[in-house]
Protein backbone atom coordinates (compact mmCIF):
# COMPACT_ATOMS: atom_id res chain seq x y z
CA UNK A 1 -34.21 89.55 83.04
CA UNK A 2 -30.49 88.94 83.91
CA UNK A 3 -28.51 91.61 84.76
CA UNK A 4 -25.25 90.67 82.60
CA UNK A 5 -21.95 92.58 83.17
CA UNK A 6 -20.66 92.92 79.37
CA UNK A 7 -21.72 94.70 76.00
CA UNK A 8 -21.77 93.73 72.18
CA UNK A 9 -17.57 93.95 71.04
CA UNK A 10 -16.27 93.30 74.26
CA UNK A 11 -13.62 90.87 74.42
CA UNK A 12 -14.65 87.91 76.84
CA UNK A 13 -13.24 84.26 78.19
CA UNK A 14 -14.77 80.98 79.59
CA UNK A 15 -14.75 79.71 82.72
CA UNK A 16 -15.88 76.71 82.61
CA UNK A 17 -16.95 73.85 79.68
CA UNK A 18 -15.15 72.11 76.77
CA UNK A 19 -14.07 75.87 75.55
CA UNK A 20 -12.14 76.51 79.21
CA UNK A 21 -9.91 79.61 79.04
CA UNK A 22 -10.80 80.41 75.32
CA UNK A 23 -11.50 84.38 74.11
CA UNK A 24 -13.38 85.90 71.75
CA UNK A 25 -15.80 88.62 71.17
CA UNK A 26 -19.46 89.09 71.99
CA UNK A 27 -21.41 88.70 69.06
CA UNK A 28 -25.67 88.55 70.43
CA UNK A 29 -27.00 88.58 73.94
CA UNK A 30 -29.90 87.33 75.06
CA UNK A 31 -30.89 89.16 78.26
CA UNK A 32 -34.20 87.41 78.88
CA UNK A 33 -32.76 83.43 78.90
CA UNK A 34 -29.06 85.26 80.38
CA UNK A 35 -27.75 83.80 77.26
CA UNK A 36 -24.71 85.00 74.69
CA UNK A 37 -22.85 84.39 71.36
CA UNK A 38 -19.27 84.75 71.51
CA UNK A 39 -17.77 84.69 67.97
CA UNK A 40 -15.22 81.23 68.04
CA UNK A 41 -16.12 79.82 71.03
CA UNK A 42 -18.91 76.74 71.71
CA UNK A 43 -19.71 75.60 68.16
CA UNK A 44 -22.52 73.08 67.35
CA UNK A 45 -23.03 71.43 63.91
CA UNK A 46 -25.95 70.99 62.43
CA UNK A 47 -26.89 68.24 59.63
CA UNK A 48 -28.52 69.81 56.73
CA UNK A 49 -30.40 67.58 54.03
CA UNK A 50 -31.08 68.23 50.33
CA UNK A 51 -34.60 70.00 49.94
CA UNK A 52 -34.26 69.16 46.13
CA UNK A 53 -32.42 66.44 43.46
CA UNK A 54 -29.85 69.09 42.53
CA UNK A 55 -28.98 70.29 45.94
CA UNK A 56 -26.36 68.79 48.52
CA UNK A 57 -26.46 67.93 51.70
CA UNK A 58 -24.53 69.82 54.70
CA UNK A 59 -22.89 69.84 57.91
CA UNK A 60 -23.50 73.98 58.75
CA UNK A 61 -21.23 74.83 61.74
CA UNK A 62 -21.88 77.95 64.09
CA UNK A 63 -21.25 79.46 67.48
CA UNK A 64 -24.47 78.18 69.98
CA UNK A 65 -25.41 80.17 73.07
CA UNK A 66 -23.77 80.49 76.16
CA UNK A 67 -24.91 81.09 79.84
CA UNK A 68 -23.17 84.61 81.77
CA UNK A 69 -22.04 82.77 84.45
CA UNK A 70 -19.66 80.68 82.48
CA UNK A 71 -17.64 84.04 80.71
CA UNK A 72 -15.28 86.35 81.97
CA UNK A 73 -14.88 90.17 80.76
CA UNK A 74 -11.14 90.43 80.04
């Protein structure tokens, strides 16, 4: 357990990584792995193939976890 020094909704921005100095809210925390989703901030992309003939394939893009240490309540 990590003892993390922000809630759910509060407004938050990074220290450190390719998202320096960027805000956004706290969407999920993770207290176990220290871990958190801040809406707008450290997206990954992930390559989705057709299951089926009629389907198309897809890039899906979301926000990916971050550690406490690298965000800043504001």
């Amino acid at each position: 357990m990590h003892k993390i020094h922000f809630k759910i909704n509060d407004k938050v921005f990074t220290l450190s990584g390719d998202y320096k100095v960027k805000t956004g809210q706290v969407m999920k925390i993770d207290k176990k792995s220290g871990k958190s989703v801040v809406k707008g901030v450290n997206f990954e992309f992930k390559h989705v193939k057709p299951n089926t003939e009629n389907e198309i394939g897809e890039i899906k893009q979301f926000e990916a976890l971050i550690h406490h240490s690298n965000l800043k309540l504001t």
